[in-house]
N, C-alpha and C. Protein backbone atom coordinates (compact mmCIF):
# COMPACT_ATOMS: atom_id res chain seq x y z
N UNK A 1 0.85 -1.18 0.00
CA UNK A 1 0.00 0.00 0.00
C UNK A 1 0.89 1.24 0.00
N UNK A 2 0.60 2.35 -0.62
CA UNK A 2 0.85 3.59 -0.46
C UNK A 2 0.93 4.25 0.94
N UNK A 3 1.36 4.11 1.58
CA UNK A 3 0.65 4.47 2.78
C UNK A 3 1.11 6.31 3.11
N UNK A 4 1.73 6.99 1.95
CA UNK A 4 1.56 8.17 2.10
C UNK A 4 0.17 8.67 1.41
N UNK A 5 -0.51 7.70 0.57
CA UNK A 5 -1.70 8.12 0.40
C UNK A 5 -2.96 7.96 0.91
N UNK A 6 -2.46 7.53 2.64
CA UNK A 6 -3.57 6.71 4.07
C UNK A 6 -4.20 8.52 3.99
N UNK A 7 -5.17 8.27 3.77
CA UNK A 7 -6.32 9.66 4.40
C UNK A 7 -6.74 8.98 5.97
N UNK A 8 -6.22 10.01 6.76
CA UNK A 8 -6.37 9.81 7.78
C UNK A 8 -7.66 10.71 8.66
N UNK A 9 -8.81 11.27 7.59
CA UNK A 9 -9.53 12.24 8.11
C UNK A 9 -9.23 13.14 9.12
N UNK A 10 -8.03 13.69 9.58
CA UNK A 10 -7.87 14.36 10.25
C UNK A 10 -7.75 13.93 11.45
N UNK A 11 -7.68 12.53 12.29
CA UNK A 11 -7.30 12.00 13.38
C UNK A 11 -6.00 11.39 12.88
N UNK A 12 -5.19 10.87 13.83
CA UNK A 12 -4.03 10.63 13.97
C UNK A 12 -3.60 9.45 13.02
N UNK A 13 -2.16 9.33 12.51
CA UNK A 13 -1.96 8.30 11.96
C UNK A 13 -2.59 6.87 12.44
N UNK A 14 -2.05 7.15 13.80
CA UNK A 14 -1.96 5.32 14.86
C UNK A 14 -3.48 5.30 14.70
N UNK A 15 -4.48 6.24 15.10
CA UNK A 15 -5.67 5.57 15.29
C UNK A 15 -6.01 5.63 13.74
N UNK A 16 -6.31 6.23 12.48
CA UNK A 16 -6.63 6.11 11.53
C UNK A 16 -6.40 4.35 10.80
N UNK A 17 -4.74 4.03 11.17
CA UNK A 17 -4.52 3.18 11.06
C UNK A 17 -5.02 1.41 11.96
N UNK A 18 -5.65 1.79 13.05
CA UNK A 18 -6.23 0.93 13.82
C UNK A 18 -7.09 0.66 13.56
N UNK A 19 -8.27 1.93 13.18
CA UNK A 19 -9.65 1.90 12.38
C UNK A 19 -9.86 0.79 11.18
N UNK A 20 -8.44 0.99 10.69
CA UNK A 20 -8.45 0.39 9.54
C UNK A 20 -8.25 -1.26 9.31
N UNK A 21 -7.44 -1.88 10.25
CA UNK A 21 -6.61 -2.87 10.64
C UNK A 21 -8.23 -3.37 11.60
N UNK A 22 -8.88 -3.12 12.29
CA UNK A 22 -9.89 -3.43 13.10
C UNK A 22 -10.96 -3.61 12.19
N UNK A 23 -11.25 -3.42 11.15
CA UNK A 23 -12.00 -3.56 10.29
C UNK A 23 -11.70 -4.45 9.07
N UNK A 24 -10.14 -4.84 8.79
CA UNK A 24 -10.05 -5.72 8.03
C UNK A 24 -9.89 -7.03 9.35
N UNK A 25 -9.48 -6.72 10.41
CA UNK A 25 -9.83 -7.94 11.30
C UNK A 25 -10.78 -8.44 11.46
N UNK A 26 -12.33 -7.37 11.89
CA UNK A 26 -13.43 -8.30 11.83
C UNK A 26 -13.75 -8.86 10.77
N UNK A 27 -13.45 -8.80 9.38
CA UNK A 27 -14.23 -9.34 8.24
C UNK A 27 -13.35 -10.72 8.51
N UNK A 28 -12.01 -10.20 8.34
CA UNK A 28 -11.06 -11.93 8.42
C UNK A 28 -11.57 -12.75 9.30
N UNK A 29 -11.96 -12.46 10.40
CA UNK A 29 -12.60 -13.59 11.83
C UNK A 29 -14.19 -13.64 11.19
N UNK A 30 -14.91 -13.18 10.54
CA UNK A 30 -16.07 -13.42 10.48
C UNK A 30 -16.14 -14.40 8.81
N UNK A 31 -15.02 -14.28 8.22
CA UNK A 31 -14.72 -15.44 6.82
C UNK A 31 -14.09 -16.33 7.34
N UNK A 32 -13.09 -16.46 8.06
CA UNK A 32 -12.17 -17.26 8.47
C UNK A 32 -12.89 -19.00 9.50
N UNK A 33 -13.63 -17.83 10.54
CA UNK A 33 -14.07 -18.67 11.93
C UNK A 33 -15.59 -18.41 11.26
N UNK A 34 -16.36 -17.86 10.75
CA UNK A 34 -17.64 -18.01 10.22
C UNK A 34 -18.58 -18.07 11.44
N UNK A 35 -19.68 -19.22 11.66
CA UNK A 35 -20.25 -19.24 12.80
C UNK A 35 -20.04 -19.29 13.56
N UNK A 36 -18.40 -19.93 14.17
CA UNK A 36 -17.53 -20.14 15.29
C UNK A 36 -17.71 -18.74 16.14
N UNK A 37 -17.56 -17.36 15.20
CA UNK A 37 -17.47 -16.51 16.15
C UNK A 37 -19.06 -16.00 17.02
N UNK A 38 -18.67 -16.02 18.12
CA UNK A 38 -19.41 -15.85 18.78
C UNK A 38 -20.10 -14.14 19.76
N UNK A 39 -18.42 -13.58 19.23
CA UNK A 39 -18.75 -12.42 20.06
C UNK A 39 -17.30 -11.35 19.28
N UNK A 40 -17.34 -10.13 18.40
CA UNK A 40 -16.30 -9.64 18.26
C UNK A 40 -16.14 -7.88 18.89
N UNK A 41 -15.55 -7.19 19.36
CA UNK A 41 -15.44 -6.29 19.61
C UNK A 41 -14.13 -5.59 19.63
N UNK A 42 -13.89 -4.25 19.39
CA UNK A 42 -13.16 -3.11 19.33
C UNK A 42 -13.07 -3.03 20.57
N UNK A 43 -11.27 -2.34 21.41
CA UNK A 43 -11.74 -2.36 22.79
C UNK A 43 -11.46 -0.62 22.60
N UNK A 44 -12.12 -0.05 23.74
CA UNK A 44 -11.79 1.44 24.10
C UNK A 44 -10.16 1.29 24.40
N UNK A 45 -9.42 2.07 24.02
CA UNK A 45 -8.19 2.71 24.22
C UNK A 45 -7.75 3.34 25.26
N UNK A 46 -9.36 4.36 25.22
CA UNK A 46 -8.65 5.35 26.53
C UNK A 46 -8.57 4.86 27.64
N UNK A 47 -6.97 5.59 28.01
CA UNK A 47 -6.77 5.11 29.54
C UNK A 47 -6.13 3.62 29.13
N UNK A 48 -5.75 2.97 27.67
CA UNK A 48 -4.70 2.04 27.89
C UNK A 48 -6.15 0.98 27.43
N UNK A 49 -5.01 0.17 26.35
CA UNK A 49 -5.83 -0.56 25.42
C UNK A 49 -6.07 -2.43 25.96
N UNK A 50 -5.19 -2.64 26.90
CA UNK A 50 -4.69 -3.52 27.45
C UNK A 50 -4.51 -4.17 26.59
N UNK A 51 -3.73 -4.48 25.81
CA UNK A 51 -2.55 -4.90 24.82
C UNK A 51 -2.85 -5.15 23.73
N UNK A 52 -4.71 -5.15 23.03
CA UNK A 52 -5.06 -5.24 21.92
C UNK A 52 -6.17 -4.16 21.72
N UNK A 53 -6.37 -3.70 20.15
CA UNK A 53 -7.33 -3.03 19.66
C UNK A 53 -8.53 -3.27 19.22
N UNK A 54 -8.65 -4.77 19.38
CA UNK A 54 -9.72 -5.80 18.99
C UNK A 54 -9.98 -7.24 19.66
N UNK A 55 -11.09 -7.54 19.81
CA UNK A 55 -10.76 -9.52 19.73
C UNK A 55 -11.87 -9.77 19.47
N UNK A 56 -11.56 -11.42 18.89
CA UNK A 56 -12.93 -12.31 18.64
C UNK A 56 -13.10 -13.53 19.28
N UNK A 57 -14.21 -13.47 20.13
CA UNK A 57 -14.38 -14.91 20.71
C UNK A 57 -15.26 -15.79 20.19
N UNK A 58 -14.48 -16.92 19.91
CA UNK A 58 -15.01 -17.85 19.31
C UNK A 58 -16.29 -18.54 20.27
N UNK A 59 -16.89 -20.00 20.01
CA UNK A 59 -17.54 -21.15 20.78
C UNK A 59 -16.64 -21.50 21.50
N UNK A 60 -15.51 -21.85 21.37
CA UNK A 60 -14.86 -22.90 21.73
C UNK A 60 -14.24 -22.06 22.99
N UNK A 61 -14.54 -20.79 23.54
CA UNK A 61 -13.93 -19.72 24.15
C UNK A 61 -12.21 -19.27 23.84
N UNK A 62 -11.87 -19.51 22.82
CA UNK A 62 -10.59 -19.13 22.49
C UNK A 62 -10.79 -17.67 21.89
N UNK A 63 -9.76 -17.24 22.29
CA UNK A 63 -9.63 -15.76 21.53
C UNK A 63 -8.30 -15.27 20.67
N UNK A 64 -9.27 -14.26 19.39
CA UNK A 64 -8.34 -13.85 18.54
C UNK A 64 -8.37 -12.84 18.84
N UNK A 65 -6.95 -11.92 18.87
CA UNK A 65 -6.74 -10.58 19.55
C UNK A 65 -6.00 -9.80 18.26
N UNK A 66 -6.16 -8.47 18.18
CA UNK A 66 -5.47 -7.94 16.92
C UNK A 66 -4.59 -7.01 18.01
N UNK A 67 -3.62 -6.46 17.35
CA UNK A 67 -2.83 -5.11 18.43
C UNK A 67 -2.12 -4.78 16.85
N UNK A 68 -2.30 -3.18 16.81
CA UNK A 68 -1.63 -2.16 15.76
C UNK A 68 -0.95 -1.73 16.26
N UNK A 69 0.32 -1.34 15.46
CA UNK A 69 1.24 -0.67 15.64
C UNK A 69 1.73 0.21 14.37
N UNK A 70 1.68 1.44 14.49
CA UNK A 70 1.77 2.57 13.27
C UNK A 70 3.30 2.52 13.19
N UNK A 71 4.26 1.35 13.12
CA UNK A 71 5.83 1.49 12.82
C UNK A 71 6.29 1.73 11.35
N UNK A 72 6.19 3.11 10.67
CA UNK A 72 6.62 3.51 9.71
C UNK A 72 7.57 3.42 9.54
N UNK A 73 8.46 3.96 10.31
CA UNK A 73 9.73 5.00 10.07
C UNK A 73 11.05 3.79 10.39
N UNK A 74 10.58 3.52 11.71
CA UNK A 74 11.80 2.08 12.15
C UNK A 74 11.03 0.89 12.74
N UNK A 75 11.90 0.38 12.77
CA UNK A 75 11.77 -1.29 13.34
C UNK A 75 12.87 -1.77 13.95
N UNK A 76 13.29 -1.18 15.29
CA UNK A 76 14.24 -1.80 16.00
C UNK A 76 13.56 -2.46 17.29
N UNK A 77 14.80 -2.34 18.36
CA UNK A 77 14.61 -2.74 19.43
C UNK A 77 12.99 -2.45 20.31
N UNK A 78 13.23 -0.80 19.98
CA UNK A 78 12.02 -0.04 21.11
C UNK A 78 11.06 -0.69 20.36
N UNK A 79 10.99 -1.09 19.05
CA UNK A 79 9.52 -1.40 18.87
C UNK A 79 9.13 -2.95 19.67
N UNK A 80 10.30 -3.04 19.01
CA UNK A 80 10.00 -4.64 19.71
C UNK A 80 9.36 -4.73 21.38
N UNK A 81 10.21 -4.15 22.05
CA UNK A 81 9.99 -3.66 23.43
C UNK A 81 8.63 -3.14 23.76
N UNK A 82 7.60 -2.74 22.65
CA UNK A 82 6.66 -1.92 22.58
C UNK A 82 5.13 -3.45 22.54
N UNK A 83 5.78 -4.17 21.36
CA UNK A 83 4.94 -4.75 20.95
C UNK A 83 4.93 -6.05 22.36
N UNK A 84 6.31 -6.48 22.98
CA UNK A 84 6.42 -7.07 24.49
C UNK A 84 5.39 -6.79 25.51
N UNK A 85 5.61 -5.88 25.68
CA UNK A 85 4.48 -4.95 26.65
C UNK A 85 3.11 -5.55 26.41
N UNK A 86 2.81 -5.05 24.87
CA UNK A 86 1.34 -5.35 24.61
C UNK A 86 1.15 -7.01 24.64
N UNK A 87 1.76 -7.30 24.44
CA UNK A 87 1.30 -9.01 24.41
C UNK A 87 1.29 -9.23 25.62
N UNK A 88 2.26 -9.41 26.64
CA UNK A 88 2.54 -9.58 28.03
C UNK A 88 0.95 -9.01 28.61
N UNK A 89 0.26 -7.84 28.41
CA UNK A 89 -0.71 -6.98 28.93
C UNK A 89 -2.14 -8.19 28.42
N UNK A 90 -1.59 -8.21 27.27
CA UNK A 90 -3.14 -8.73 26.42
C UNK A 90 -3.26 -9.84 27.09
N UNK A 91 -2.20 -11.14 27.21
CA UNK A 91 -2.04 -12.37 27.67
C UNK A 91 -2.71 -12.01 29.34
N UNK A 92 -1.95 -11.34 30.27
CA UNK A 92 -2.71 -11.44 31.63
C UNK A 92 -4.00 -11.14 31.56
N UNK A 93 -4.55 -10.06 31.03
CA UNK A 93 -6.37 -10.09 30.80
C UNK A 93 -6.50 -10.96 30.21
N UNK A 94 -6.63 -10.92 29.02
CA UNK A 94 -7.40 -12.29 28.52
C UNK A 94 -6.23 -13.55 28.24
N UNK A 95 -6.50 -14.61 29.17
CA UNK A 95 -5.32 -15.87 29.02
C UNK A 95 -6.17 -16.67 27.71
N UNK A 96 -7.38 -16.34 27.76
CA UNK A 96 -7.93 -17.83 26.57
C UNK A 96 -7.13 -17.24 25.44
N UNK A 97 -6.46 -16.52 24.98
CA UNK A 97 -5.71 -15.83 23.37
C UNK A 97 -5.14 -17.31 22.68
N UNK A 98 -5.27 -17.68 21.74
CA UNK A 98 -4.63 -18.87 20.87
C UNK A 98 -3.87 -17.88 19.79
N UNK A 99 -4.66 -16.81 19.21
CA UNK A 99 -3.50 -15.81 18.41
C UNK A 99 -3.91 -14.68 18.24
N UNK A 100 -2.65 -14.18 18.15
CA UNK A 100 -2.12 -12.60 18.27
C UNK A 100 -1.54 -11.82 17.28
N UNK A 101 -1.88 -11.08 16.67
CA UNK A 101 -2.36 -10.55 15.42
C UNK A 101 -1.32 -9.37 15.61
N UNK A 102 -0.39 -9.23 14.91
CA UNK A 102 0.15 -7.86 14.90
C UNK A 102 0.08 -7.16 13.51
N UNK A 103 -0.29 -6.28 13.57
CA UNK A 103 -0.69 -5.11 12.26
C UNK A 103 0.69 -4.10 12.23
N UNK A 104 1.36 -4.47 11.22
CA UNK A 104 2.04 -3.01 11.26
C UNK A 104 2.17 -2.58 9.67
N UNK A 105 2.52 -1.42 8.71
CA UNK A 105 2.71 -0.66 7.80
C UNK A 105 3.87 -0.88 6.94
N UNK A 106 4.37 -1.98 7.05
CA UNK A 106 5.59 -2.08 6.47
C UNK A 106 5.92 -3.38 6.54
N UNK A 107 6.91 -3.61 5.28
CA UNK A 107 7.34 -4.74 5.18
C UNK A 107 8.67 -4.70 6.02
N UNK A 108 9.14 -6.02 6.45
CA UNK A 108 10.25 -6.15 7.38
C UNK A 108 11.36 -6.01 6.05
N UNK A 109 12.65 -5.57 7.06
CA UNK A 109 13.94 -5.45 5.70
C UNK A 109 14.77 -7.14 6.14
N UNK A 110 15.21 -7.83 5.67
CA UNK A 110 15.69 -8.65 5.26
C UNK A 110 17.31 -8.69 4.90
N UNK A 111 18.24 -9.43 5.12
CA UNK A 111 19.38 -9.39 5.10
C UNK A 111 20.02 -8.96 3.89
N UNK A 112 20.92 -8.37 3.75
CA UNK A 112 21.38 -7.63 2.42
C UNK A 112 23.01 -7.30 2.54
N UNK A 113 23.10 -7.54 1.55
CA UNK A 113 25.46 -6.91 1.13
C UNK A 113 24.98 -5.36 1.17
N UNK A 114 26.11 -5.02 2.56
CA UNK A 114 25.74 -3.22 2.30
C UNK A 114 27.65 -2.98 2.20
N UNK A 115 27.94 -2.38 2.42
CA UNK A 115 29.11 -1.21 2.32
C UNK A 115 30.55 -2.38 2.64
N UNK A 116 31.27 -2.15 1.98
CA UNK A 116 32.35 -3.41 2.30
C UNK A 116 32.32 -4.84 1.91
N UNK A 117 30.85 -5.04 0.88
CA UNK A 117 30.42 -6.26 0.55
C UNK A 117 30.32 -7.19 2.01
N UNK A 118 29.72 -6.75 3.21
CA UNK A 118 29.48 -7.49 4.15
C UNK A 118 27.45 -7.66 4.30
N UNK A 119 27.31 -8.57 4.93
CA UNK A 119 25.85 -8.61 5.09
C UNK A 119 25.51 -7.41 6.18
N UNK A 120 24.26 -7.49 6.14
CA UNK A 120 23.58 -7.03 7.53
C UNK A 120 23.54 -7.78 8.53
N UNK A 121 24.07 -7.54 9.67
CA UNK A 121 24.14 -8.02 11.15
C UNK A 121 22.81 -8.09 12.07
N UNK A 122 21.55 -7.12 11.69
CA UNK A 122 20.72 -7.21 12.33
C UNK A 122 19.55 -6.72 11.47
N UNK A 123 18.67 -7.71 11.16
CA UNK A 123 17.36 -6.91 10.42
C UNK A 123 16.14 -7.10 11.35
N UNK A 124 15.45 -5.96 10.18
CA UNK A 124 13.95 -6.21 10.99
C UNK A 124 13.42 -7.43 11.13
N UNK A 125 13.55 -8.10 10.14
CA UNK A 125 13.22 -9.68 9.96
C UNK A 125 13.73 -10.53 11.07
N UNK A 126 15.19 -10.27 11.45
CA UNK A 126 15.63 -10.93 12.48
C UNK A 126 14.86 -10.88 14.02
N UNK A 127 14.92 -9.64 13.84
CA UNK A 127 14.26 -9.14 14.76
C UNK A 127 12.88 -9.43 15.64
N UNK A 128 12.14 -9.94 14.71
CA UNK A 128 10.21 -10.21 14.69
C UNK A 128 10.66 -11.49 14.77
N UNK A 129 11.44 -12.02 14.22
CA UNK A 129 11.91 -14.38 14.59
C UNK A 129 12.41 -14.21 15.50
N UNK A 130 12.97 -13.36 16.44
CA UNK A 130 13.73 -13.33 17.96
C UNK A 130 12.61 -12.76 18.69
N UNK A 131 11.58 -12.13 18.35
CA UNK A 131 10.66 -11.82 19.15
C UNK A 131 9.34 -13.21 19.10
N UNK A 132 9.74 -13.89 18.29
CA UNK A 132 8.84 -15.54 18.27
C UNK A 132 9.05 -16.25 19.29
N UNK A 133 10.39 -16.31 18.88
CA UNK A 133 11.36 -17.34 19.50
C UNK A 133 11.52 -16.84 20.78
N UNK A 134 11.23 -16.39 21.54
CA UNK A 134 11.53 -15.29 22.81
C UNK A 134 10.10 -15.68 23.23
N UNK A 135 9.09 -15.87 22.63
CA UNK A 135 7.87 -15.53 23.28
C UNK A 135 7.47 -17.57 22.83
N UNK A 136 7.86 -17.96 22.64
CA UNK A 136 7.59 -19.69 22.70
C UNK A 136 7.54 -20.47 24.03
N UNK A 137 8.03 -20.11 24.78
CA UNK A 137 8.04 -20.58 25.83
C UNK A 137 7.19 -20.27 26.56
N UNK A 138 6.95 -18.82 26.72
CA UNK A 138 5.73 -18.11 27.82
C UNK A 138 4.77 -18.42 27.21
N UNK A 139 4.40 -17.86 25.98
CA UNK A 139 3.16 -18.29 25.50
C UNK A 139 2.88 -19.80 24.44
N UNK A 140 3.14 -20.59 24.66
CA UNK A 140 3.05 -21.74 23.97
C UNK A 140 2.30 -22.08 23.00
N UNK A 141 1.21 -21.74 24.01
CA UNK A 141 -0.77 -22.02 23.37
C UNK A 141 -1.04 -21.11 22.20
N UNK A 142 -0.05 -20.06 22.05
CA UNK A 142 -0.36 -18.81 21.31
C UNK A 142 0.51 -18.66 19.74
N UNK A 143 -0.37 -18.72 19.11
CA UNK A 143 0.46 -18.10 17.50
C UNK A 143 0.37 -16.56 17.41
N UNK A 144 1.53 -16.56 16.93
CA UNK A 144 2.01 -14.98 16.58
C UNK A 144 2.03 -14.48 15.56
N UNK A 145 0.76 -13.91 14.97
CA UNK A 145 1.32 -13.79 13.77
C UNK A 145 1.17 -12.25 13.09
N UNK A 146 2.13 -12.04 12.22
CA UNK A 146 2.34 -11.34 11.59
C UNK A 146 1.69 -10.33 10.29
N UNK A 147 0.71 -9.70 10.66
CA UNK A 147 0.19 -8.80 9.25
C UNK A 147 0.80 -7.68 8.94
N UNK A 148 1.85 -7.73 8.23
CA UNK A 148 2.81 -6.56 7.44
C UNK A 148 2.30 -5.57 6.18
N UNK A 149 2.80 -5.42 5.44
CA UNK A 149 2.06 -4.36 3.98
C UNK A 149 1.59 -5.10 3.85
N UNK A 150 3.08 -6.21 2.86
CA UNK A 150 1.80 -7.31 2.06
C UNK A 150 0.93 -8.06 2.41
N UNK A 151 0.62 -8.42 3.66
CA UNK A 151 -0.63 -9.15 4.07
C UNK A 151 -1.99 -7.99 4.26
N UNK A 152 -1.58 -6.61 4.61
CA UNK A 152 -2.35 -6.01 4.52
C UNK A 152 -2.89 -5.87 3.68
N UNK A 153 -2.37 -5.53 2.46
CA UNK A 153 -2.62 -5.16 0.82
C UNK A 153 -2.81 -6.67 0.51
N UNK A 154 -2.92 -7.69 0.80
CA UNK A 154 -3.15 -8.82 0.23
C UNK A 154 -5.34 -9.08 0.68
N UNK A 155 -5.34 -8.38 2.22
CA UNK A 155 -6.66 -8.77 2.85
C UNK A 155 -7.16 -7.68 2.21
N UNK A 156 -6.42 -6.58 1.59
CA UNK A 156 -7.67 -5.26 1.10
C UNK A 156 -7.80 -5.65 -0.65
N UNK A 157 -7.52 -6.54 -1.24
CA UNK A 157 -7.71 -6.87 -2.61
C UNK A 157 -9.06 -7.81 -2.24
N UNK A 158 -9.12 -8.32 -1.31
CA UNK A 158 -11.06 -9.39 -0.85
C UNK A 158 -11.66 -8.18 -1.35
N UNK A 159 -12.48 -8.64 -2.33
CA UNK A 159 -13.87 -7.99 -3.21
C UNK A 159 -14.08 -7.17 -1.86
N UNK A 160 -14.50 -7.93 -1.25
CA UNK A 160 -15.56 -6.96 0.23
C UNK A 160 -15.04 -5.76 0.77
N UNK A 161 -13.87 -5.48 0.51
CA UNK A 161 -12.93 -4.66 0.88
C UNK A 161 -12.57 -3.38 -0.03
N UNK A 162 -13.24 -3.52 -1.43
CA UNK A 162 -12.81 -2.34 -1.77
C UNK A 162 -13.46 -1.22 -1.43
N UNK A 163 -14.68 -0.97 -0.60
CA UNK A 163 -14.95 0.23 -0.31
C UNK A 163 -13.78 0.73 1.34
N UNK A 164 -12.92 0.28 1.51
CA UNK A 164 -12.12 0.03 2.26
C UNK A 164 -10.81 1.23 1.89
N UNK A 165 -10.72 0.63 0.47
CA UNK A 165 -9.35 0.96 -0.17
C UNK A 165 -9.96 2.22 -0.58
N UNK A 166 -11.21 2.31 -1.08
CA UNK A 166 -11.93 3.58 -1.83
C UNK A 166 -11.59 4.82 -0.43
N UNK A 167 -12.19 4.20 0.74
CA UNK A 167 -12.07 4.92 1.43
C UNK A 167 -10.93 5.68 2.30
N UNK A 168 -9.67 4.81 2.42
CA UNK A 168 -8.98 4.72 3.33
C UNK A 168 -7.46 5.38 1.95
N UNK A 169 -7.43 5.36 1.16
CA UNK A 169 -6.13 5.57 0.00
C UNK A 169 -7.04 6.40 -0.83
N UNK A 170 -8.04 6.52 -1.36
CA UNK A 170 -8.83 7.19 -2.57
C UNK A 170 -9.64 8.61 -2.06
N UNK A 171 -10.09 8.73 -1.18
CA UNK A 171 -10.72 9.51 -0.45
C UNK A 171 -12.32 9.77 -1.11
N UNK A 172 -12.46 8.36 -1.43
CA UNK A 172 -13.85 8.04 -1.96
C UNK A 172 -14.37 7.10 -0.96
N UNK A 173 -16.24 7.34 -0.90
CA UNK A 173 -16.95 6.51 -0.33
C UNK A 173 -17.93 5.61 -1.35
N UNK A 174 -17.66 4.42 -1.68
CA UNK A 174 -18.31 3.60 -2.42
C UNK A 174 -19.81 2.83 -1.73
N UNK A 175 -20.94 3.03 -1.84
CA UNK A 175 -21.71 1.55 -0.99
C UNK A 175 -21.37 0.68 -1.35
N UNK A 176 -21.03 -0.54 -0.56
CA UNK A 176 -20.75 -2.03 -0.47
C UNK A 176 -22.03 -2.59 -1.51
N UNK A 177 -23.34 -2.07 -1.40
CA UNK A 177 -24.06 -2.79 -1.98
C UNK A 177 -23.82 -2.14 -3.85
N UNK A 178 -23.88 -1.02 -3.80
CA UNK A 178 -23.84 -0.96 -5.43
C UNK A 178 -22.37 -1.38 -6.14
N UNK A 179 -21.37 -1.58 -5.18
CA UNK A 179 -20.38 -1.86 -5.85
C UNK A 179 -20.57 -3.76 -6.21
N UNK A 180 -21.38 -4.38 -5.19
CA UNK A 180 -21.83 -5.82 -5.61
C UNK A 180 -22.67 -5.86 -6.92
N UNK A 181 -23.85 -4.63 -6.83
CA UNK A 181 -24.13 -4.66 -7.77
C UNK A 181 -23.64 -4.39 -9.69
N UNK A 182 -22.35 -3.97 -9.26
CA UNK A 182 -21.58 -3.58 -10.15
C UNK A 182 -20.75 -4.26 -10.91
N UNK A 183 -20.47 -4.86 -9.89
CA UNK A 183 -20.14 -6.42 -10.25
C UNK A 183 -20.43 -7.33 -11.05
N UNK A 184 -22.03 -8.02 -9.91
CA UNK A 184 -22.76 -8.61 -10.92
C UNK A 184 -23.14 -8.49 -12.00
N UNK A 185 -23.00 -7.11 -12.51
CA UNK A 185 -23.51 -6.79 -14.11
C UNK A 185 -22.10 -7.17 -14.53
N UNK A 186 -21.37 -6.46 -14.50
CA UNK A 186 -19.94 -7.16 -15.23
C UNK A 186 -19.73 -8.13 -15.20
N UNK A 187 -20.06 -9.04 -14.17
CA UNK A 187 -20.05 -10.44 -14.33
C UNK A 187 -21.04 -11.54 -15.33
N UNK A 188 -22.25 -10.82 -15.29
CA UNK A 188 -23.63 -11.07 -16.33
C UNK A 188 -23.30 -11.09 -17.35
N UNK A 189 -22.88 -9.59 -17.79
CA UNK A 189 -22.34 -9.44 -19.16
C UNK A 189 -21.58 -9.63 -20.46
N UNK A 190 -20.59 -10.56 -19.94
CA UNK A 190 -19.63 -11.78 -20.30
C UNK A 190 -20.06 -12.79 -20.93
């Protein structure tokens, strides 16, 4: 995604971006887990999010938890340290979590020959597999997983989603229903 072309209506990157990430979460838990889900909600922020921006509880009482993070610019340590916190927080309130959803704006950088024909010593990539591997033990029961650009831009190409992209990069509002209907004729018409 473009993400210098995120219209953020005039609220903040982080929450514009949560709005957004919380809304491609509920559709994913409501395609994914289908009738399973039983209960999904957005949590209030203020006063501290306790370590996620979302969850879905299934039947089975397991929970899927989302937590955003607006990491544009870097991806080091502090973030890591950032995203610790929130899991550690999310896990003591809610222990039923099976997985943990991290949203961030960017793709991780990956090892590369820089200056001297030597590799990189430390990437972002490394970084997010040491924050796995670090968190395997405490949380066992729990998958960690990862929604970066391309998974982002991969969940906003779902048909259901383009009034999403209209809205959120285009600074257009499409209805969901005439754009189905829009469809279907192009699809008829063939």
């Amino acid at each position: 995604m473009d993400w210098n072309r995120f219209n953020t209506y005039g609220i903040s990157s982080e929450k514009a971006f949560e709005t957004l990430c919380c809304s491609l979460f509920e559709k994913y838990c409501r395609r994914i887990f289908k009738d399973n889900v039983v209960y999904f909600t957005r949590v209030n922020g203020d006063g501290g999010d306790g370590g996620i921006e979302a969850y879905t509880m299934l039947k089975s009482g397991e929970i899927i938890a989302l937590q955003t993070k607006w990491f544009r610019n870097t991806f080091g340590d502090a973030q890591i340290t950032q995203m610790q916190r929130s899991l550690d927080t999310a896990v003591k309130i809610r222990s039923s979590i099976t997985q943990y959803i991290v949203c961030i704006p960017r793709d991780l950088s990956s090892r590369k020959v820089v200056k001297g024909n030597k590799t990189t010593l430390k990437t972002q990539e490394q970084r997010w597999n040491e924050f796995i591997i670090n968190n395997k033990s405490s949380y066992s029961n729990i998958e960690i997983i990862l929604w970066n650009d391309q998974r982002i831009t991969e969940e906003l190409t779902n048909i259901d989603f383009q009034g999403l992209v209209h809205f959120w990069f285009e600074n257009v509002v499409i209805d969901e229903s005439e754009m189905k209907d829009s469809f279907q004729k192009a699809v008829l018409s063939k």
